[in-house]
PDB file of N, CA and C in Angstrom:
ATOM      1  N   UNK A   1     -31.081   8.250  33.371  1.00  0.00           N
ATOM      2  CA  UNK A   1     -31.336   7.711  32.066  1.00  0.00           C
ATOM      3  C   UNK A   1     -30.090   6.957  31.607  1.00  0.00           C
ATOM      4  N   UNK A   2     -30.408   5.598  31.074  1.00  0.00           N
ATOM      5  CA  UNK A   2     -28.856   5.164  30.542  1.00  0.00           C
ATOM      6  C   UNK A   2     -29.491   4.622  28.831  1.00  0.00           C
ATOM      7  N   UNK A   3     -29.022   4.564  27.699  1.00  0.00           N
ATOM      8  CA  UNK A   3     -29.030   4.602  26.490  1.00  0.00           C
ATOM      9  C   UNK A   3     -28.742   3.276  26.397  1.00  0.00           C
ATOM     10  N   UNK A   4     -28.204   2.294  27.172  1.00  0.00           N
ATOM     11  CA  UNK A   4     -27.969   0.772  27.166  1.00  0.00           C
ATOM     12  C   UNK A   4     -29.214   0.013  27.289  1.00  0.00           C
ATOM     13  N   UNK A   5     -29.907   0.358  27.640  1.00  0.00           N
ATOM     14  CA  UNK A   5     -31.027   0.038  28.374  1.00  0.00           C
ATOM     15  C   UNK A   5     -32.403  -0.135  27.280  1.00  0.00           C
ATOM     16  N   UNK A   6     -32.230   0.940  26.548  1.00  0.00           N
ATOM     17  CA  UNK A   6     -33.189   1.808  25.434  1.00  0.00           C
ATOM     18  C   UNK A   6     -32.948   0.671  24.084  1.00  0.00           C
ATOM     19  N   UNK A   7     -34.455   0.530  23.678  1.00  0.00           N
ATOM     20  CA  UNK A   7     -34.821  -0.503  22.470  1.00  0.00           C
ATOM     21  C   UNK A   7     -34.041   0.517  21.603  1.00  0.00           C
ATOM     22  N   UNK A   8     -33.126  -0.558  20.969  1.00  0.00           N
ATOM     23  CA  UNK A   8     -32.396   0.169  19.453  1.00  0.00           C
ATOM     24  C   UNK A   8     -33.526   0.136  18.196  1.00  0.00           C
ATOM     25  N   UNK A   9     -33.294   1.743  17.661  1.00  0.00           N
ATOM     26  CA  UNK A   9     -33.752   1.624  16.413  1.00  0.00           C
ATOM     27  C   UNK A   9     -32.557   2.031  15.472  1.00  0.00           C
ATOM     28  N   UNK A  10     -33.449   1.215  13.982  1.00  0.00           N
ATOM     29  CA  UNK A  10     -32.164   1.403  13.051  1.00  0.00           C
ATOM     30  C   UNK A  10     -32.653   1.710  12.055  1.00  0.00           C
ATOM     31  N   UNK A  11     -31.658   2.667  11.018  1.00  0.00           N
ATOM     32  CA  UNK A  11     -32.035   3.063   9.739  1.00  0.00           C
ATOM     33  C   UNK A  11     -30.951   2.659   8.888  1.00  0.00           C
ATOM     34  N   UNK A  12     -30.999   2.118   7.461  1.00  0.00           N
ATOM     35  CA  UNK A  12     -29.995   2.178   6.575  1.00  0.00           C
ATOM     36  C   UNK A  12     -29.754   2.995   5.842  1.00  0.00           C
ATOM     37  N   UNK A  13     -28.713   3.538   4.809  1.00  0.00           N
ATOM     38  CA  UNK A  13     -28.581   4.689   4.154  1.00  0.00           C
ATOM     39  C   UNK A  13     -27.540   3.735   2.478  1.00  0.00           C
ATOM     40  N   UNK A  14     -28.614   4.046   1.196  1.00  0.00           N
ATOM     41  CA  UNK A  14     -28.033   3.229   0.717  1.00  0.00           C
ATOM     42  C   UNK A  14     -26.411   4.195   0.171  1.00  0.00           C
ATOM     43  N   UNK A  15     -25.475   3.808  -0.047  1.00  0.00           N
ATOM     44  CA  UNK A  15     -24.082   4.230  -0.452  1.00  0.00           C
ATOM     45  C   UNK A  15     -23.198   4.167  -1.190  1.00  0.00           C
ATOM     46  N   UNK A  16     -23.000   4.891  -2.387  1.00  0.00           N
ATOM     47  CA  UNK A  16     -22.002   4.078  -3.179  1.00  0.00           C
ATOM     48  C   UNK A  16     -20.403   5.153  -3.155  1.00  0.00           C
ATOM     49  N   UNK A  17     -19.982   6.013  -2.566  1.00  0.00           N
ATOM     50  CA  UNK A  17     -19.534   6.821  -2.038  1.00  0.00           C
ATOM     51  C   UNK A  17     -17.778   6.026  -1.934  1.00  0.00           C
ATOM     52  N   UNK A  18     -17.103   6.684  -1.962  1.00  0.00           N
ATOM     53  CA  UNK A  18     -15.600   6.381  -1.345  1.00  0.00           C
ATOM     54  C   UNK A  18     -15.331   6.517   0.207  1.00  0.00           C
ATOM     55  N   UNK A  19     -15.682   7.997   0.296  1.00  0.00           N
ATOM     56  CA  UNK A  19     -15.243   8.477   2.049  1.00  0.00           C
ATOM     57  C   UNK A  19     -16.731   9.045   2.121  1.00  0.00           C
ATOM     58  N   UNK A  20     -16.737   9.195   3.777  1.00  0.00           N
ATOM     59  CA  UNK A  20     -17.973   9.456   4.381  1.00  0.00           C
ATOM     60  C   UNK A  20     -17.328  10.732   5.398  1.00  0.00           C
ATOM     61  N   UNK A  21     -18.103  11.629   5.928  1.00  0.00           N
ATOM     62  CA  UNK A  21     -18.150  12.658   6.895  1.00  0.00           C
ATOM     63  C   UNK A  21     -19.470  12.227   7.494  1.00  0.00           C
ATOM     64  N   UNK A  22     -18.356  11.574   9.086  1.00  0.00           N
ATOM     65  CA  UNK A  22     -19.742  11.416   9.958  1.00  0.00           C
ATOM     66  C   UNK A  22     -19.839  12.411  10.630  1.00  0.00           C
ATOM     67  N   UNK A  23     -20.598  12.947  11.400  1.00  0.00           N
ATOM     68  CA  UNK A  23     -20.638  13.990  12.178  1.00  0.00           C
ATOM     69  C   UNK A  23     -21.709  13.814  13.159  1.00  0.00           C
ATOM     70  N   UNK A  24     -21.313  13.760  14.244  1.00  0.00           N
ATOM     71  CA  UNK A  24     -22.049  13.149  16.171  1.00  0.00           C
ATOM     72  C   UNK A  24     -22.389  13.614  16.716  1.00  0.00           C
ATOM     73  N   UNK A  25     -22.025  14.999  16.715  1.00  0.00           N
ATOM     74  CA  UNK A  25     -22.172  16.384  17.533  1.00  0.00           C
ATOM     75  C   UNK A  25     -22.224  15.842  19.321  1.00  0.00           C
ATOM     76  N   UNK A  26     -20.805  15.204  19.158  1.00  0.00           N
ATOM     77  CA  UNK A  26     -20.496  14.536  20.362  1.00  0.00           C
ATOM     78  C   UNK A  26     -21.000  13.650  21.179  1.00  0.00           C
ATOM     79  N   UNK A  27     -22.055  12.945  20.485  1.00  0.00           N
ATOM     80  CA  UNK A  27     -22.523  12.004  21.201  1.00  0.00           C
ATOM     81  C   UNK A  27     -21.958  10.619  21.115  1.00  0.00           C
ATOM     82  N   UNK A  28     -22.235   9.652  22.000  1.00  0.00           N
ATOM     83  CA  UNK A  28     -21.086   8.302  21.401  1.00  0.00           C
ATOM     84  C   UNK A  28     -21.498   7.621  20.640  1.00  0.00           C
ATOM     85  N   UNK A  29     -20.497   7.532  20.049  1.00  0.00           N
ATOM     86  CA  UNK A  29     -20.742   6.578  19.051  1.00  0.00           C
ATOM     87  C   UNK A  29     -19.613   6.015  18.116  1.00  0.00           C
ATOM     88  N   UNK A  30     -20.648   4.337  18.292  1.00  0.00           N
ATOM     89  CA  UNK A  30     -18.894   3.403  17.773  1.00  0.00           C
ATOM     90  C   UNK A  30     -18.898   3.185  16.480  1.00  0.00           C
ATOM     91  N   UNK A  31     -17.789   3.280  15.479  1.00  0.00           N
ATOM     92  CA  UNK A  31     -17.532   3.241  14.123  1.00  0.00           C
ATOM     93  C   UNK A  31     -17.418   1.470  13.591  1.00  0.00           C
ATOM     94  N   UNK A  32     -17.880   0.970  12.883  1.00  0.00           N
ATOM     95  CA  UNK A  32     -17.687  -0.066  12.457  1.00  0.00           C
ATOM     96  C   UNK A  32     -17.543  -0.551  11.329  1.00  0.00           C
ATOM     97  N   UNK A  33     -16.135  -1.214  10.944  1.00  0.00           N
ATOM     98  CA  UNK A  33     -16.181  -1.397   8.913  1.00  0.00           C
ATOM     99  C   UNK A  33     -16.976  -2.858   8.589  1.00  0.00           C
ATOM    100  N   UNK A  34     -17.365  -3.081   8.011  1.00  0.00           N
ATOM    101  CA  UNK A  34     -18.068  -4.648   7.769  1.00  0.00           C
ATOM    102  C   UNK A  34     -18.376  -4.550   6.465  1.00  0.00           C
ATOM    103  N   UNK A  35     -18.936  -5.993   6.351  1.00  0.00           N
ATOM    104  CA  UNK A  35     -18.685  -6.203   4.898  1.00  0.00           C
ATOM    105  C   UNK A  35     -20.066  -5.891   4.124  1.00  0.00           C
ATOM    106  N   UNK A  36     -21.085  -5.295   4.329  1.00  0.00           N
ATOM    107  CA  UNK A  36     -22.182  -4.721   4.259  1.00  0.00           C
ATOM    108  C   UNK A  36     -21.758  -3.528   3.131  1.00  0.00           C
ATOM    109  N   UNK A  37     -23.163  -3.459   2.076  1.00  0.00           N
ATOM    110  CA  UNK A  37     -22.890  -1.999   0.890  1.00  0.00           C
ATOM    111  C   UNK A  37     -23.630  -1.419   1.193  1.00  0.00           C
ATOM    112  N   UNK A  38     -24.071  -1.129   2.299  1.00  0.00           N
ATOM    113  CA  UNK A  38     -24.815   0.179   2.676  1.00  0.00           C
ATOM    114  C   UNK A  38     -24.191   0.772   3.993  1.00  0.00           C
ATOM    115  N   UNK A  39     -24.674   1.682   4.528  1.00  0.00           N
ATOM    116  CA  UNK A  39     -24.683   2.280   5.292  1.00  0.00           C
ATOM    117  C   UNK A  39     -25.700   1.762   6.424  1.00  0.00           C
ATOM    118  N   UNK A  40     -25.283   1.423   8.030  1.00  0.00           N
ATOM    119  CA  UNK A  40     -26.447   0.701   8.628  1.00  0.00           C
ATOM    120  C   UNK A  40     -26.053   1.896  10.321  1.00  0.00           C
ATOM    121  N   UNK A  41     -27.329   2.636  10.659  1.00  0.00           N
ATOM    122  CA  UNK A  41     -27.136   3.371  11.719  1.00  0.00           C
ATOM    123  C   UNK A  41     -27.960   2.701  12.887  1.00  0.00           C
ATOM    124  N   UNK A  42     -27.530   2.401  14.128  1.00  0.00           N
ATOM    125  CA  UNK A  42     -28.487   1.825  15.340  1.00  0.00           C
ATOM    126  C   UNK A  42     -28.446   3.062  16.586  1.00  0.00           C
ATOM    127  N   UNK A  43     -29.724   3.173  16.645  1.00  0.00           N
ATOM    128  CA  UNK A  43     -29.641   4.308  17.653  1.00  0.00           C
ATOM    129  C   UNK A  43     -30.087   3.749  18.959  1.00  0.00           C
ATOM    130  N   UNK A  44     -29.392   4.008  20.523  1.00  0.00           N
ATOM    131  CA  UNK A  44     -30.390   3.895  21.450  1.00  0.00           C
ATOM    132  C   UNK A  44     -30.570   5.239  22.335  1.00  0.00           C
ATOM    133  N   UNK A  45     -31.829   5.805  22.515  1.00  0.00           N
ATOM    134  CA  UNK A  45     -32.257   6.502  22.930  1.00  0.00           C
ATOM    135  C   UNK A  45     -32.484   6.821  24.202  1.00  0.00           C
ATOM    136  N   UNK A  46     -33.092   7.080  25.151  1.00  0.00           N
ATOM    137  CA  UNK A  46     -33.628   7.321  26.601  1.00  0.00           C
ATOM    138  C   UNK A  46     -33.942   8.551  26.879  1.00  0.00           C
ATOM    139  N   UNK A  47     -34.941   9.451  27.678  1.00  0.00           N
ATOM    140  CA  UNK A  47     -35.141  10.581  27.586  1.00  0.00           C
ATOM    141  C   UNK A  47     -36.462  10.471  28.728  1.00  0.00           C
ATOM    142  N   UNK A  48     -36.830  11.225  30.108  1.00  0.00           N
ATOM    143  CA  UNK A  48     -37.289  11.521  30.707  1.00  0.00           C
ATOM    144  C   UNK A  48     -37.916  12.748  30.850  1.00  0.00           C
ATOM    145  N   UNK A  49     -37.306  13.727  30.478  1.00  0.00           N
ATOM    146  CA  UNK A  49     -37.389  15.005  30.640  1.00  0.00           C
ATOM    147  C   UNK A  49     -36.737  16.015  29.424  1.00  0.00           C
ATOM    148  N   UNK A  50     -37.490  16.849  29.215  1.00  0.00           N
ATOM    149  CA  UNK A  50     -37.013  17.979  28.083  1.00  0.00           C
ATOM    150  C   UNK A  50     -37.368  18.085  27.325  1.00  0.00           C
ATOM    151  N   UNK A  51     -36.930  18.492  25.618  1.00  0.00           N
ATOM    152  CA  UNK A  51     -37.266  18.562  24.550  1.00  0.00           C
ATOM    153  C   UNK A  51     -36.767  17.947  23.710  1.00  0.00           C
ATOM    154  N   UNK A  52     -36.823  16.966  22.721  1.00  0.00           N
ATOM    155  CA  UNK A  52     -36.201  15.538  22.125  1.00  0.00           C
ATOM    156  C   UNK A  52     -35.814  15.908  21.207  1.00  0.00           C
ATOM    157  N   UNK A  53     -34.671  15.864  20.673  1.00  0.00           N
ATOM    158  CA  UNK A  53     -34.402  16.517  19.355  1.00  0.00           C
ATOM    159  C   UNK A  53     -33.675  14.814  18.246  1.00  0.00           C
ATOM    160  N   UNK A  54     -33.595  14.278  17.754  1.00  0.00           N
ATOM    161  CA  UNK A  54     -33.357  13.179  16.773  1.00  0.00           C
ATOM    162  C   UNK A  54     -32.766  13.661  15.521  1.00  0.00           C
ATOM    163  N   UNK A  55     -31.891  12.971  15.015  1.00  0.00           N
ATOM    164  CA  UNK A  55     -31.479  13.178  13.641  1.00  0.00           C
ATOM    165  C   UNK A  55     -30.831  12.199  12.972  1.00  0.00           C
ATOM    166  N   UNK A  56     -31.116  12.319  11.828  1.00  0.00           N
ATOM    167  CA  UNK A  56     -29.986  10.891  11.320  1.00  0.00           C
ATOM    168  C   UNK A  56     -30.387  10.768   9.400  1.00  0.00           C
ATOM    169  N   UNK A  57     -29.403  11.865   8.690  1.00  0.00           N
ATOM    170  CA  UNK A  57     -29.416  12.471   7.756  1.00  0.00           C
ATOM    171  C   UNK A  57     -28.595  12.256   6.826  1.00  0.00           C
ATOM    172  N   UNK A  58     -28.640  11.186   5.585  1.00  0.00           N
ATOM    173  CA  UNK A  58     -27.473  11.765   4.697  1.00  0.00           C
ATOM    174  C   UNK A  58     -27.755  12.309   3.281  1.00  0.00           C
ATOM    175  N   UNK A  59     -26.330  13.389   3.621  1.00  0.00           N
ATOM    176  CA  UNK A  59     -26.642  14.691   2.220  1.00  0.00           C
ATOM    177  C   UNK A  59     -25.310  14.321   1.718  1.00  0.00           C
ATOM    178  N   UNK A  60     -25.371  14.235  -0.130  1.00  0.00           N
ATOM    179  CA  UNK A  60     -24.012  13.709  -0.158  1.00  0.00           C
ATOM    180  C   UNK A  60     -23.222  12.506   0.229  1.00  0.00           C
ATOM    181  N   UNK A  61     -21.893  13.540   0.639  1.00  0.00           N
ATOM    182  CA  UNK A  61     -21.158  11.932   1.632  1.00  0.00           C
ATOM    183  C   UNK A  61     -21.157  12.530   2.752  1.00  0.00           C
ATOM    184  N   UNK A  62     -22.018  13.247   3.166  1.00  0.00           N
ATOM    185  CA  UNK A  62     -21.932  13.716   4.992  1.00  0.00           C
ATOM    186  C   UNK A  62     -23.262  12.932   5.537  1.00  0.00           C
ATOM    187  N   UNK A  63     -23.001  12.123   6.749  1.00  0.00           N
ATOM    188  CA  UNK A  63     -24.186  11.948   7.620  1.00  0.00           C
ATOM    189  C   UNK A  63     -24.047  12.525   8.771  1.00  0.00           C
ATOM    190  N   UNK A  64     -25.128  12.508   9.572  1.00  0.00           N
ATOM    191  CA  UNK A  64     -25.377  14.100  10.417  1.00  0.00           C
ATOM    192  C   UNK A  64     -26.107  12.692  11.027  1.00  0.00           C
ATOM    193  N   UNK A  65     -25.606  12.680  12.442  1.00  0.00           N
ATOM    194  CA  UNK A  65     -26.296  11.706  13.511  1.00  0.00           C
ATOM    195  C   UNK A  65     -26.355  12.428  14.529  1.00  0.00           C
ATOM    196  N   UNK A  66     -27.465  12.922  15.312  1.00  0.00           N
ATOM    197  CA  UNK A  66     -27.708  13.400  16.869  1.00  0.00           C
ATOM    198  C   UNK A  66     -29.179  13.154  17.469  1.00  0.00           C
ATOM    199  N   UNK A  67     -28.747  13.153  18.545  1.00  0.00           N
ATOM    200  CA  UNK A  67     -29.498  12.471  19.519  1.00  0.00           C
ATOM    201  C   UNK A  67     -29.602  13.254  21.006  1.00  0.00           C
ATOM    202  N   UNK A  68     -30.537  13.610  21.380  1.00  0.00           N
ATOM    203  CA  UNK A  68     -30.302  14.643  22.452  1.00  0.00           C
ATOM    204  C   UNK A  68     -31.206  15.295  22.978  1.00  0.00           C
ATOM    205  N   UNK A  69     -31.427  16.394  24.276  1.00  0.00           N
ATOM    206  CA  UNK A  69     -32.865  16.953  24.763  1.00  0.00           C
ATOM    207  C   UNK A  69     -32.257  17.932  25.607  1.00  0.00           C
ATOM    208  N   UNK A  70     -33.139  19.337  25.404  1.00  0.00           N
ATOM    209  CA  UNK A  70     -32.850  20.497  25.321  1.00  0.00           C
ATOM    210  C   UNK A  70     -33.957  20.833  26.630  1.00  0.00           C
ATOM    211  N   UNK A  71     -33.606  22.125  27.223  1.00  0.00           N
ATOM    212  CA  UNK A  71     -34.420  22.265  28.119  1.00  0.00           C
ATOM    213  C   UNK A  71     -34.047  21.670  29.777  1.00  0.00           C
ATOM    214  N   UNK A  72     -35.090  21.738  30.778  1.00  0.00           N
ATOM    215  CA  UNK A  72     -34.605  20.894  31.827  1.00  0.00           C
ATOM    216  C   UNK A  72     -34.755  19.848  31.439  1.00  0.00           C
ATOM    217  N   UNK A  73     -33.574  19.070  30.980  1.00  0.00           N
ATOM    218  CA  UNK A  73     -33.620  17.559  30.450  1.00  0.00           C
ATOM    219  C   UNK A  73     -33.185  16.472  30.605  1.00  0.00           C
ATOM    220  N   UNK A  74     -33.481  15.125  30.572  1.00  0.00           N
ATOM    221  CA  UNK A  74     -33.004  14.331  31.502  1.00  0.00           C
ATOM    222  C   UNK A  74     -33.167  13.470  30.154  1.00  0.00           C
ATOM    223  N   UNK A  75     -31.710  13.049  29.730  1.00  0.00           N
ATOM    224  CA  UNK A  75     -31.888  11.875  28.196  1.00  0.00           C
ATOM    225  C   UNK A  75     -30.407  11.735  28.166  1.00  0.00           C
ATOM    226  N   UNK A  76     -30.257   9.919  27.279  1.00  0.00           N
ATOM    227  CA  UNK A  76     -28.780   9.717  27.316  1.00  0.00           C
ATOM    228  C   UNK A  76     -28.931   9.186  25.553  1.00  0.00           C
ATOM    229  N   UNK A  77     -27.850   8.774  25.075  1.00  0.00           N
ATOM    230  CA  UNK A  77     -27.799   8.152  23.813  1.00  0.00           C
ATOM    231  C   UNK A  77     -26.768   7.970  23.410  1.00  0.00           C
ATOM    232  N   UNK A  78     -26.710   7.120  22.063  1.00  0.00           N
ATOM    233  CA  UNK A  78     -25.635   6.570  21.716  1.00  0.00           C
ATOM    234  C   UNK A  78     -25.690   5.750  20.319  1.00  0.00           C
ATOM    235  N   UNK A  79     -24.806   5.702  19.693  1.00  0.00           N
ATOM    236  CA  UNK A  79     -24.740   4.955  18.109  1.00  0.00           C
ATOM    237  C   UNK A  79     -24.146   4.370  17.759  1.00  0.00           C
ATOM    238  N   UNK A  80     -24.460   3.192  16.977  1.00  0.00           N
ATOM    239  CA  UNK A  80     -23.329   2.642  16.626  1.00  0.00           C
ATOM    240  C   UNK A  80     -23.448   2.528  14.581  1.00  0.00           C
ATOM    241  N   UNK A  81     -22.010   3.092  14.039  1.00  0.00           N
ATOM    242  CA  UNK A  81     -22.636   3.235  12.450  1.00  0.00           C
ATOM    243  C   UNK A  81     -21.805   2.113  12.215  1.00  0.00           C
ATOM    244  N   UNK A  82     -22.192   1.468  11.411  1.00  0.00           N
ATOM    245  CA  UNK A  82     -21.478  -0.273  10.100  1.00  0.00           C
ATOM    246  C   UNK A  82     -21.641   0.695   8.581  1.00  0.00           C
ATOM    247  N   UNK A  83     -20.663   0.642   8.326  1.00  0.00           N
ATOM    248  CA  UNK A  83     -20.080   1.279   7.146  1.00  0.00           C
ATOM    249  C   UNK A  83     -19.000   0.129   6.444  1.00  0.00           C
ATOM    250  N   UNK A  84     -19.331   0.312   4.972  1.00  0.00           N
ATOM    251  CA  UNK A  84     -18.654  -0.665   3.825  1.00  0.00           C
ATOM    252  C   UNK A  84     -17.034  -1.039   4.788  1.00  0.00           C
ATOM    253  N   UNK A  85     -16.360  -1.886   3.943  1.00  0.00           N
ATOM    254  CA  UNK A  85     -14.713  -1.746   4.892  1.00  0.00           C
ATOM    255  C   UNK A  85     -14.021  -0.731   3.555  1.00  0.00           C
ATOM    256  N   UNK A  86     -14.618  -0.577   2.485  1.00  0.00           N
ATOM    257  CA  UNK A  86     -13.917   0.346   1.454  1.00  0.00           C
ATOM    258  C   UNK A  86     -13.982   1.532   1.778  1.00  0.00           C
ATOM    259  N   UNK A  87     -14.651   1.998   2.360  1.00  0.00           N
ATOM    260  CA  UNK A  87     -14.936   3.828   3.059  1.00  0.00           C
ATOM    261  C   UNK A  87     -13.787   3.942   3.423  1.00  0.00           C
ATOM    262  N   UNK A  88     -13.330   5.108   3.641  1.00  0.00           N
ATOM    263  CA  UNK A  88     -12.527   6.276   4.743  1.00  0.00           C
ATOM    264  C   UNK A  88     -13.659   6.685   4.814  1.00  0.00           C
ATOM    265  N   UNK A  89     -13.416   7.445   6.291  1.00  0.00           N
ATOM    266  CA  UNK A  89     -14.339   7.635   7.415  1.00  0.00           C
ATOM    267  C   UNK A  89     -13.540   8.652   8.065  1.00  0.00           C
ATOM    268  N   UNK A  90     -13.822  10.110   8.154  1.00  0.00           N
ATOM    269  CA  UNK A  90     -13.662  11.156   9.164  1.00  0.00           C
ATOM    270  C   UNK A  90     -15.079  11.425   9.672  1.00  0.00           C
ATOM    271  N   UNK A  91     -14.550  11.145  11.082  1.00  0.00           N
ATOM    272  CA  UNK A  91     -15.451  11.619  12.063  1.00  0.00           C
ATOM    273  C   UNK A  91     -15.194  13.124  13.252  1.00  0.00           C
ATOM    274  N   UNK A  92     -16.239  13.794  12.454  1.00  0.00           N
ATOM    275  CA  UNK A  92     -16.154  15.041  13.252  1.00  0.00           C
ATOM    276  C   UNK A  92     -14.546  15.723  13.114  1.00  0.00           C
ATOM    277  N   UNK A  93     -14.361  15.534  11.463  1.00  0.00           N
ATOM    278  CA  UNK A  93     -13.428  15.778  11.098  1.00  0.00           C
ATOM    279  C   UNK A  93     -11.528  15.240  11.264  1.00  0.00           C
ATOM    280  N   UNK A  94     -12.175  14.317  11.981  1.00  0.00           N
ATOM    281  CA  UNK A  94     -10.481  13.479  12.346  1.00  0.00           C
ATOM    282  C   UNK A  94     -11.225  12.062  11.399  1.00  0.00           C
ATOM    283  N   UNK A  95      -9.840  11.625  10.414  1.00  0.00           N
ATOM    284  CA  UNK A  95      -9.912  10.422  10.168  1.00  0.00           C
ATOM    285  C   UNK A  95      -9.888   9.188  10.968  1.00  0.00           C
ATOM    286  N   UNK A  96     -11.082   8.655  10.575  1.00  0.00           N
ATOM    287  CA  UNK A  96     -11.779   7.602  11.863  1.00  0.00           C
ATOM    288  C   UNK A  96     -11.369   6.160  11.024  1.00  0.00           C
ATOM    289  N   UNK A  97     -11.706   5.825  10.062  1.00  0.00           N
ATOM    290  CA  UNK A  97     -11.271   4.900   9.258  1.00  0.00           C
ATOM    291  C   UNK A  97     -10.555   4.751   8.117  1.00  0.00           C
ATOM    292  N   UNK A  98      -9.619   4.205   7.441  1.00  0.00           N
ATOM    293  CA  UNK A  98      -8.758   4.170   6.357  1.00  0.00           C
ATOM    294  C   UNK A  98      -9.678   2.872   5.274  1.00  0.00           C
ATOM    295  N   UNK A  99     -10.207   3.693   4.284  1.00  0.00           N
ATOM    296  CA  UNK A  99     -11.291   2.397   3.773  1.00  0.00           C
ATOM    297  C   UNK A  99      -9.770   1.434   2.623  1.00  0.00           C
ATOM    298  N   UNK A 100     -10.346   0.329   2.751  1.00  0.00           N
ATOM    299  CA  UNK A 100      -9.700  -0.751   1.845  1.00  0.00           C
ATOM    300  C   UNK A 100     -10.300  -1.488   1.199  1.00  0.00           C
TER     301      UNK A 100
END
């Protein structure tokens, strides 16, 4: 399975927030500041085998992104989030971006 491969889907999250808590639960995924006032998440998926589990949640200023398959499972994935350039951004608790 490769996640490059896999039609991106995307969700926005609207934001008016200072700092964000992303949280990946280790899956990859690339951080991006742009000049956008929302929040914009692209997921790509892939999955052959197992049990599919998806997420992509915001409570607060925490978003909760995972992607993944449980079981004998055969799935890859990956994200990429576009966030304001004014955010700070800790990801998975390490500061990922310094917003300006």
């Amino acid at each position: 399975m490769d996640a490059k491969t896999a039609k991106p889907e995307s969700k926005r999250f609207p934001y008016a927030g200072t700092s964000l808590k992303l949280l990946t639960h280790e899956v990859a995924t690339k951080l991006v500041a742009t000049d956008r006032k929302d929040i914009k998440v692209t997921r790509w998926f892939d999955s052959a085998a197992g049990t599919v589990h998806l997420k992509w949640t915001l409570k607060g200023d925490t978003l909760d992104i995972d992607a993944g398959c449980s079981g004998l499972a055969l799935c890859d994935a990956r994200f990429t989030v576009e966030v304001p350039k004014h955010l700070t951004v800790t990801k998975d608790g390490h500061q990922a971006l310094q917003g300006h």
